[in-house]
C-alpha atoms as a PDB file:
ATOM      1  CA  UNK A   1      44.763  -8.364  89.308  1.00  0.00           C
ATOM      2  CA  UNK A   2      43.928 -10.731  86.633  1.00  0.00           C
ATOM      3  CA  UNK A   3      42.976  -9.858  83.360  1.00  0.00           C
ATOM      4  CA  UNK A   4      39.138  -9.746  82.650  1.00  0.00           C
ATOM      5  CA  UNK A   5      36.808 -10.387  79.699  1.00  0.00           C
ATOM      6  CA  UNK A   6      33.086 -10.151  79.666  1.00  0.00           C
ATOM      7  CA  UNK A   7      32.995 -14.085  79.142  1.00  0.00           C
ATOM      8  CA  UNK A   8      35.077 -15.220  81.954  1.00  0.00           C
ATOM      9  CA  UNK A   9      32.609 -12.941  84.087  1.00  0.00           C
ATOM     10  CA  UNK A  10      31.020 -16.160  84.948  1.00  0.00           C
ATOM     11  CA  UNK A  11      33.835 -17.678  86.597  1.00  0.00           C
ATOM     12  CA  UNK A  12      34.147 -14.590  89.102  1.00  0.00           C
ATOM     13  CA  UNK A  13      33.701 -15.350  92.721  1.00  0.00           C
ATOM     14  CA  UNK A  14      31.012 -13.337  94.422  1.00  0.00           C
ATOM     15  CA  UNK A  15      34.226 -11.256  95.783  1.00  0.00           C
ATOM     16  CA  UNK A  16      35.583 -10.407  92.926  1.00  0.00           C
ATOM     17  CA  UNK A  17      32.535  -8.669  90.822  1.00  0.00           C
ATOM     18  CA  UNK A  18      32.773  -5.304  91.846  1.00  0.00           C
ATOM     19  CA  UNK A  19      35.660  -3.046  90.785  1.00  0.00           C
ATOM     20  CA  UNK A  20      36.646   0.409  90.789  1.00  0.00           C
ATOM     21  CA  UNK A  21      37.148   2.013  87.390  1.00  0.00           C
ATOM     22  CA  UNK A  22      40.992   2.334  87.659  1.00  0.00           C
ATOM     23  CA  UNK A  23      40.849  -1.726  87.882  1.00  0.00           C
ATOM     24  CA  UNK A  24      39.229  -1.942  84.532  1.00  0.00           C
ATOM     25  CA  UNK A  25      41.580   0.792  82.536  1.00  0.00           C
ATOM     26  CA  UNK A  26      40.765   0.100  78.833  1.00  0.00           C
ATOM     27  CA  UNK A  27      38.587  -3.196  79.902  1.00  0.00           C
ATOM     28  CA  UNK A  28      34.994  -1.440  80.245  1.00  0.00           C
ATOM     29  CA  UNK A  29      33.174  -2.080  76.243  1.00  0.00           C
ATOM     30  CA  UNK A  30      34.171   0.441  74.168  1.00  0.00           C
ATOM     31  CA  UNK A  31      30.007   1.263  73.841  1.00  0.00           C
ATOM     32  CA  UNK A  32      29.454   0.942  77.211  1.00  0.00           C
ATOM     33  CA  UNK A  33      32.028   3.395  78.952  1.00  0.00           C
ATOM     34  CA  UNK A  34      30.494   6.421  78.224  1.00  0.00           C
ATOM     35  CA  UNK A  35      27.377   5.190  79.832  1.00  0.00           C
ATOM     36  CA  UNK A  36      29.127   3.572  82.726  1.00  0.00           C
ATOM     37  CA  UNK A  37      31.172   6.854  83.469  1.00  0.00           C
ATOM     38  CA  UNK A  38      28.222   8.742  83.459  1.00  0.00           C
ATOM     39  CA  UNK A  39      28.347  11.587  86.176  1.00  0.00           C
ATOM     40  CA  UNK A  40      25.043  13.304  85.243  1.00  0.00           C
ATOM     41  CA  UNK A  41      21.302  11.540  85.335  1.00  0.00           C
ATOM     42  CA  UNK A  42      20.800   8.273  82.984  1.00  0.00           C
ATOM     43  CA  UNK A  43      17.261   9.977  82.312  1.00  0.00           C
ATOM     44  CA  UNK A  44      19.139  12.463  80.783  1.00  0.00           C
ATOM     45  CA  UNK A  45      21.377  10.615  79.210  1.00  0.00           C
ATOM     46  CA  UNK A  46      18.101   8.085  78.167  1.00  0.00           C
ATOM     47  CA  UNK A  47      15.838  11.108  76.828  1.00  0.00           C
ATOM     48  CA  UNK A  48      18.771  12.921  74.411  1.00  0.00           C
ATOM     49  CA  UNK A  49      20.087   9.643  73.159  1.00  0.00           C
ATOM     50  CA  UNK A  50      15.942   8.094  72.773  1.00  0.00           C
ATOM     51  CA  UNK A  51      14.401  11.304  71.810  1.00  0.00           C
ATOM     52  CA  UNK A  52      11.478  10.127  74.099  1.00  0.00           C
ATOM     53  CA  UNK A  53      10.565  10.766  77.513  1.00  0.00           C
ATOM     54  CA  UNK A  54      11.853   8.902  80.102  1.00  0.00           C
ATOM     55  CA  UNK A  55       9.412   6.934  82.727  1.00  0.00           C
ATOM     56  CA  UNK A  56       9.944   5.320  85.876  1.00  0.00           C
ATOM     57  CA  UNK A  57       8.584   2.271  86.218  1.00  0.00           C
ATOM     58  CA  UNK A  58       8.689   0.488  89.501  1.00  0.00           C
ATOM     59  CA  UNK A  59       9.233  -3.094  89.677  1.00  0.00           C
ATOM     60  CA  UNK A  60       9.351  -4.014  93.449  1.00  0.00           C
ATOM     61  CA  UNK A  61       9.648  -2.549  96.470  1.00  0.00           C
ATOM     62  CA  UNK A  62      10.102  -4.824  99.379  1.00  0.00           C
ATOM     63  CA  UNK A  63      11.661  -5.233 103.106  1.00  0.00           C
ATOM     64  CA  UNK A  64      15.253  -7.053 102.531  1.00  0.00           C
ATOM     65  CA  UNK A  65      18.293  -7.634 103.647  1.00  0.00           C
ATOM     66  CA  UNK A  66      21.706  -6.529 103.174  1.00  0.00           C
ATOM     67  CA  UNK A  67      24.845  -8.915 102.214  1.00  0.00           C
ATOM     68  CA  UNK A  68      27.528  -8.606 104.611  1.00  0.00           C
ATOM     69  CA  UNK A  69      29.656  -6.345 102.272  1.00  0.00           C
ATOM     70  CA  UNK A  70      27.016  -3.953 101.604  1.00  0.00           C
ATOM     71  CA  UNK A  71      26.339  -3.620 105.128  1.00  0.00           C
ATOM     72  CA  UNK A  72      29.977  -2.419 105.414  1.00  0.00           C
ATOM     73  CA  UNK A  73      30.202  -0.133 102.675  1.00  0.00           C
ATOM     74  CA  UNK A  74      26.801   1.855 103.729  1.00  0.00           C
ATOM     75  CA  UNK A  75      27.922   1.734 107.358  1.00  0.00           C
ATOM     76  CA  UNK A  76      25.185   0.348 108.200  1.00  0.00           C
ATOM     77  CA  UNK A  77      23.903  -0.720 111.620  1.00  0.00           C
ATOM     78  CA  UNK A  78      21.860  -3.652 110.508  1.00  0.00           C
ATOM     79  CA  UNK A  79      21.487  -6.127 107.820  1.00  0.00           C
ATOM     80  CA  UNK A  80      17.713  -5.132 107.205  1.00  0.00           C
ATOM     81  CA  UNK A  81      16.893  -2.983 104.478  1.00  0.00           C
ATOM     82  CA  UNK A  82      14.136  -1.352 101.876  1.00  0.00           C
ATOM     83  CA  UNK A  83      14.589  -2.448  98.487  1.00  0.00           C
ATOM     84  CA  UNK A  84      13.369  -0.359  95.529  1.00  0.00           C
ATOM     85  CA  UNK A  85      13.859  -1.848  91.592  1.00  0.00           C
ATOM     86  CA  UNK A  86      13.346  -0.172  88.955  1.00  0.00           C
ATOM     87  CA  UNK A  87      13.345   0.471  85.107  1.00  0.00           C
ATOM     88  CA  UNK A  88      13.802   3.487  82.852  1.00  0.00           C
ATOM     89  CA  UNK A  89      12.087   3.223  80.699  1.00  0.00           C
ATOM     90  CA  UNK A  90      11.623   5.449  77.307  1.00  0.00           C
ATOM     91  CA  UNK A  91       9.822   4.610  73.905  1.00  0.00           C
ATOM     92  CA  UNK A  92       8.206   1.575  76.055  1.00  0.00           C
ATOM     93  CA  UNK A  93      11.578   0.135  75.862  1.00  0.00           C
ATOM     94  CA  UNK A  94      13.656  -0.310  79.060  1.00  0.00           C
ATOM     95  CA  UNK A  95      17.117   1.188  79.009  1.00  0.00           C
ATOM     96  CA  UNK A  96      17.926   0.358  82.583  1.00  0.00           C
ATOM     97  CA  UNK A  97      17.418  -1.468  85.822  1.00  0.00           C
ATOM     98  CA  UNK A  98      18.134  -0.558  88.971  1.00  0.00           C
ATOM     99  CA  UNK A  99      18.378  -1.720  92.651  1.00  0.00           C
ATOM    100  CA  UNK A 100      18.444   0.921  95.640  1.00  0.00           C
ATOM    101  CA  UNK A 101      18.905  -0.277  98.656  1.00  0.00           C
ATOM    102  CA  UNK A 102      18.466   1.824 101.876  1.00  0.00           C
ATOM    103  CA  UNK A 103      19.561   0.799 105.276  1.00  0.00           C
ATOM    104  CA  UNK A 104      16.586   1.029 108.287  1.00  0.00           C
ATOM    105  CA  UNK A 105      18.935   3.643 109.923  1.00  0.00           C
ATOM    106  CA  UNK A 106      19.268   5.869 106.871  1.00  0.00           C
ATOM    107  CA  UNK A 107      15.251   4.971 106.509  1.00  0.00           C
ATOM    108  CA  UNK A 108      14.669   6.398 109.942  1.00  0.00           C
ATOM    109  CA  UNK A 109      15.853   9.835 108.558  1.00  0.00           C
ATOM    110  CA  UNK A 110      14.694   9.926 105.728  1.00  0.00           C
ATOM    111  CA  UNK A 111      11.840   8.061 105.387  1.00  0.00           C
ATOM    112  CA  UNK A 112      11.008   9.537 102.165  1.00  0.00           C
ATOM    113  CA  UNK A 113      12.880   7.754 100.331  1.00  0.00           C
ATOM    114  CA  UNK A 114      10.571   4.668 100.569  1.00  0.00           C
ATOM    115  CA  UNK A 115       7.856   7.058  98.843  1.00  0.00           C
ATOM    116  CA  UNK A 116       9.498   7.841  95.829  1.00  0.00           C
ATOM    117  CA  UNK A 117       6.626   5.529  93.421  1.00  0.00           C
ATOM    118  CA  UNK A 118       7.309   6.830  90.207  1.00  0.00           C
ATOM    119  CA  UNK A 119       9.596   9.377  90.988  1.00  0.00           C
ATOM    120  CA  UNK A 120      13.243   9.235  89.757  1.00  0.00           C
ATOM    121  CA  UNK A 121      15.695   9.106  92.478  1.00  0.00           C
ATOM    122  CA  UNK A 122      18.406  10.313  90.591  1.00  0.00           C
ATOM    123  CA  UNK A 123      16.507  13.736  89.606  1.00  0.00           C
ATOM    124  CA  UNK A 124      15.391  14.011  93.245  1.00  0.00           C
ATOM    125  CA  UNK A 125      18.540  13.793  94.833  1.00  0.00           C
ATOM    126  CA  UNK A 126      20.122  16.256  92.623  1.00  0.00           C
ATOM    127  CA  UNK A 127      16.898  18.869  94.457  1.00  0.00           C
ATOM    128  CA  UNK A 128      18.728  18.081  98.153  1.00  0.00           C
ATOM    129  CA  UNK A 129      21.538  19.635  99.763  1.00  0.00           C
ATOM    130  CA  UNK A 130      24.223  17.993 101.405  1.00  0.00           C
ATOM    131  CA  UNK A 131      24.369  14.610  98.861  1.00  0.00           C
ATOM    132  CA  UNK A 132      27.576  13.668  98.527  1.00  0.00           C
ATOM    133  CA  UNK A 133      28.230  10.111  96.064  1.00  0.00           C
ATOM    134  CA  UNK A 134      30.734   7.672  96.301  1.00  0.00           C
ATOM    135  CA  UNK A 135      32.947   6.555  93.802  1.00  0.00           C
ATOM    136  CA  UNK A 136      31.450   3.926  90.924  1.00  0.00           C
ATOM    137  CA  UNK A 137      32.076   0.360  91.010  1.00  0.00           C
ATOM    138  CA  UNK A 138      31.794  -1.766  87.736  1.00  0.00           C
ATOM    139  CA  UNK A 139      30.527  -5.564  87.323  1.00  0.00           C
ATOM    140  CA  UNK A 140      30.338  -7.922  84.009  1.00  0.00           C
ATOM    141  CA  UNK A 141      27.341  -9.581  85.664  1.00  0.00           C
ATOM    142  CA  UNK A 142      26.429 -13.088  84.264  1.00  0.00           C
ATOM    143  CA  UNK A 143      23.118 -13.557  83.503  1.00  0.00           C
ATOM    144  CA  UNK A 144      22.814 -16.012  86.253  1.00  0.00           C
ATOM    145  CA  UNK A 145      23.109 -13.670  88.929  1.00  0.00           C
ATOM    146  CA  UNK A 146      20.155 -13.034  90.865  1.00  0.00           C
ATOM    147  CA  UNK A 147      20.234  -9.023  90.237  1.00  0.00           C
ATOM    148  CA  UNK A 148      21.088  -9.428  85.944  1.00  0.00           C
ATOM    149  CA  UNK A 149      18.287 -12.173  85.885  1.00  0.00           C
ATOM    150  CA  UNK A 150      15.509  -9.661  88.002  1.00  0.00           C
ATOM    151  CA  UNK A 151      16.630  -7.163  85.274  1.00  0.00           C
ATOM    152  CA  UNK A 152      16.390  -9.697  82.330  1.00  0.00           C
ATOM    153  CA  UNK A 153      13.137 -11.401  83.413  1.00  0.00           C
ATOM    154  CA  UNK A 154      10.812  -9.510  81.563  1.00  0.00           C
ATOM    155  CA  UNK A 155      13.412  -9.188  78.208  1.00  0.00           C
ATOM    156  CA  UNK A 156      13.152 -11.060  74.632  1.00  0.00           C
ATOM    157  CA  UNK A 157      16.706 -10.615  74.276  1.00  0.00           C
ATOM    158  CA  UNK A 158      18.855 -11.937  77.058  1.00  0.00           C
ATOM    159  CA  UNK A 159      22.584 -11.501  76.864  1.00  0.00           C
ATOM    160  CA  UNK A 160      24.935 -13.819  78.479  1.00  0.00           C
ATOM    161  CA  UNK A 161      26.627 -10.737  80.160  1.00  0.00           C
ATOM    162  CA  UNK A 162      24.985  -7.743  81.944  1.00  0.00           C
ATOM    163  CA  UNK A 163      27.094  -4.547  82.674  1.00  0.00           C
ATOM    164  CA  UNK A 164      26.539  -2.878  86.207  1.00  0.00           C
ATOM    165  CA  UNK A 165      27.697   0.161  88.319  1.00  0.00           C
ATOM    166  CA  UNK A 166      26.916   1.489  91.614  1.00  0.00           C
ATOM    167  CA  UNK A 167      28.121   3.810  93.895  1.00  0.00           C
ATOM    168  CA  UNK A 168      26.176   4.725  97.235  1.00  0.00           C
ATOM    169  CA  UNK A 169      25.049   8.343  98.372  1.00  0.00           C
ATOM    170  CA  UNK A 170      25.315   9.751 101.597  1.00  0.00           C
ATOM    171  CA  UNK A 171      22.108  11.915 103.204  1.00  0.00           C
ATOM    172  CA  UNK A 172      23.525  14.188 106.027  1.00  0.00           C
ATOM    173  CA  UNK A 173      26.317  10.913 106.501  1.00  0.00           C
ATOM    174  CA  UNK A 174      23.479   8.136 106.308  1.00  0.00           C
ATOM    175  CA  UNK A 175      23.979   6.129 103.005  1.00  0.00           C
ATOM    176  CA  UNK A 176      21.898   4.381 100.528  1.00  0.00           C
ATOM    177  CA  UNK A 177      22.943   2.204  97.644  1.00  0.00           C
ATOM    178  CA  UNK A 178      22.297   2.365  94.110  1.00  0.00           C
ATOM    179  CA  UNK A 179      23.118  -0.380  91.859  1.00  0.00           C
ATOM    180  CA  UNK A 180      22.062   0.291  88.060  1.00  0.00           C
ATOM    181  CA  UNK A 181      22.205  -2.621  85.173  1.00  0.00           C
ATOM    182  CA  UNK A 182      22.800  -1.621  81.444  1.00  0.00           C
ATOM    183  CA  UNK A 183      20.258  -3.384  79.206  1.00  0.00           C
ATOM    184  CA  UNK A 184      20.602  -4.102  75.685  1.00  0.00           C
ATOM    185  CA  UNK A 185      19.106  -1.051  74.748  1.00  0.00           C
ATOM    186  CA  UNK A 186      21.691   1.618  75.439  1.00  0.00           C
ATOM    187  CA  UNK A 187      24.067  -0.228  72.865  1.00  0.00           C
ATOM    188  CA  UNK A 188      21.781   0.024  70.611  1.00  0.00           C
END
């Protein structure tokens, strides 16, 4: 595996963005780990660190469709998907962005999940039985990519390089994926 910097995140091929965490030993920011490695909710996390409530504030929710490799890692049936983005916000300021995606199949059983509004998924997921999560992969995403520039768009401050997870979540075996986007604000 080559060696990576935040700067040469650019050059990545599509491919090569998403790693586990034991690819990036002692690469992840120093002020960014903690938040990255976060097992418990980011509202959580948002609210003790802000001091202020945390919001949901929904950005788009859409029909869409899933890359090839995302199909495959929610074992999905189809490429067709509902699309839910997202910021946390707290103090009117937004911490961070997210992208769930949830496959038509897992849709079918729990359709639910496409009537979230305002509600945090996170916080409602913790409320089911039977969740089970997948282990977190970790991008440097340029600010070029079409998911960091969706989460930049409505920013003053626009850094060249955008730090994501995911992981996906399994209902009673039918997944979902959550992709989530650190914004400048948590290293503040």
């Amino acid at each position: 595996m080559r060696k990576l910097s935040a700067n040469s995140a650019a050059s990545l091929l599509p491919l090569d963005l998403w790693m586990r965490g034991r690819d990036l030993e002692g690469r992840l920011p120093a002020r960014l780990a903690d938040w990255l490695n976060e097992p418990g909710l980011l509202t959580d996390r948002i609210h003790a660190r802000s001091g202020a409530p945390v919001a949901v504030r929904v950005v788009e929710e859409h029909l869409a469709f899933l890359t090839q490799e995302q199909r495959a890692l929610l074992e999905a049936r189809a490429d067709s998907c509902f699309a839910r983005r997202i910021e946390l916000v707290s103090a009117d300021r937004p911490w961070v962005y997210a992208e769930t995606l949830i496959p038509d199949h897992t849709l079918e059983l729990h359709p639910w999940l496409a009537e979230l509004g305002d509600s945090s998924l996170g916080s409602t997921l913790a409320d089911c039985a039977e969740v089970t999560r997948g282990p977190f992969e970790f991008a440097p995403l340029p600010a070029s990519h079409p998911l960091a520039a969706q989460a930049l768009a409505r920013l003053a401050e626009t850094p060249e390089v955008v730090w994501a997870r995911r992981s996906w979540f399994a209902l009673r075996g039918r997944r979902l994926l959550v992709q989530e986007l650190f914004l400048p604000e948590v290293s503040r």
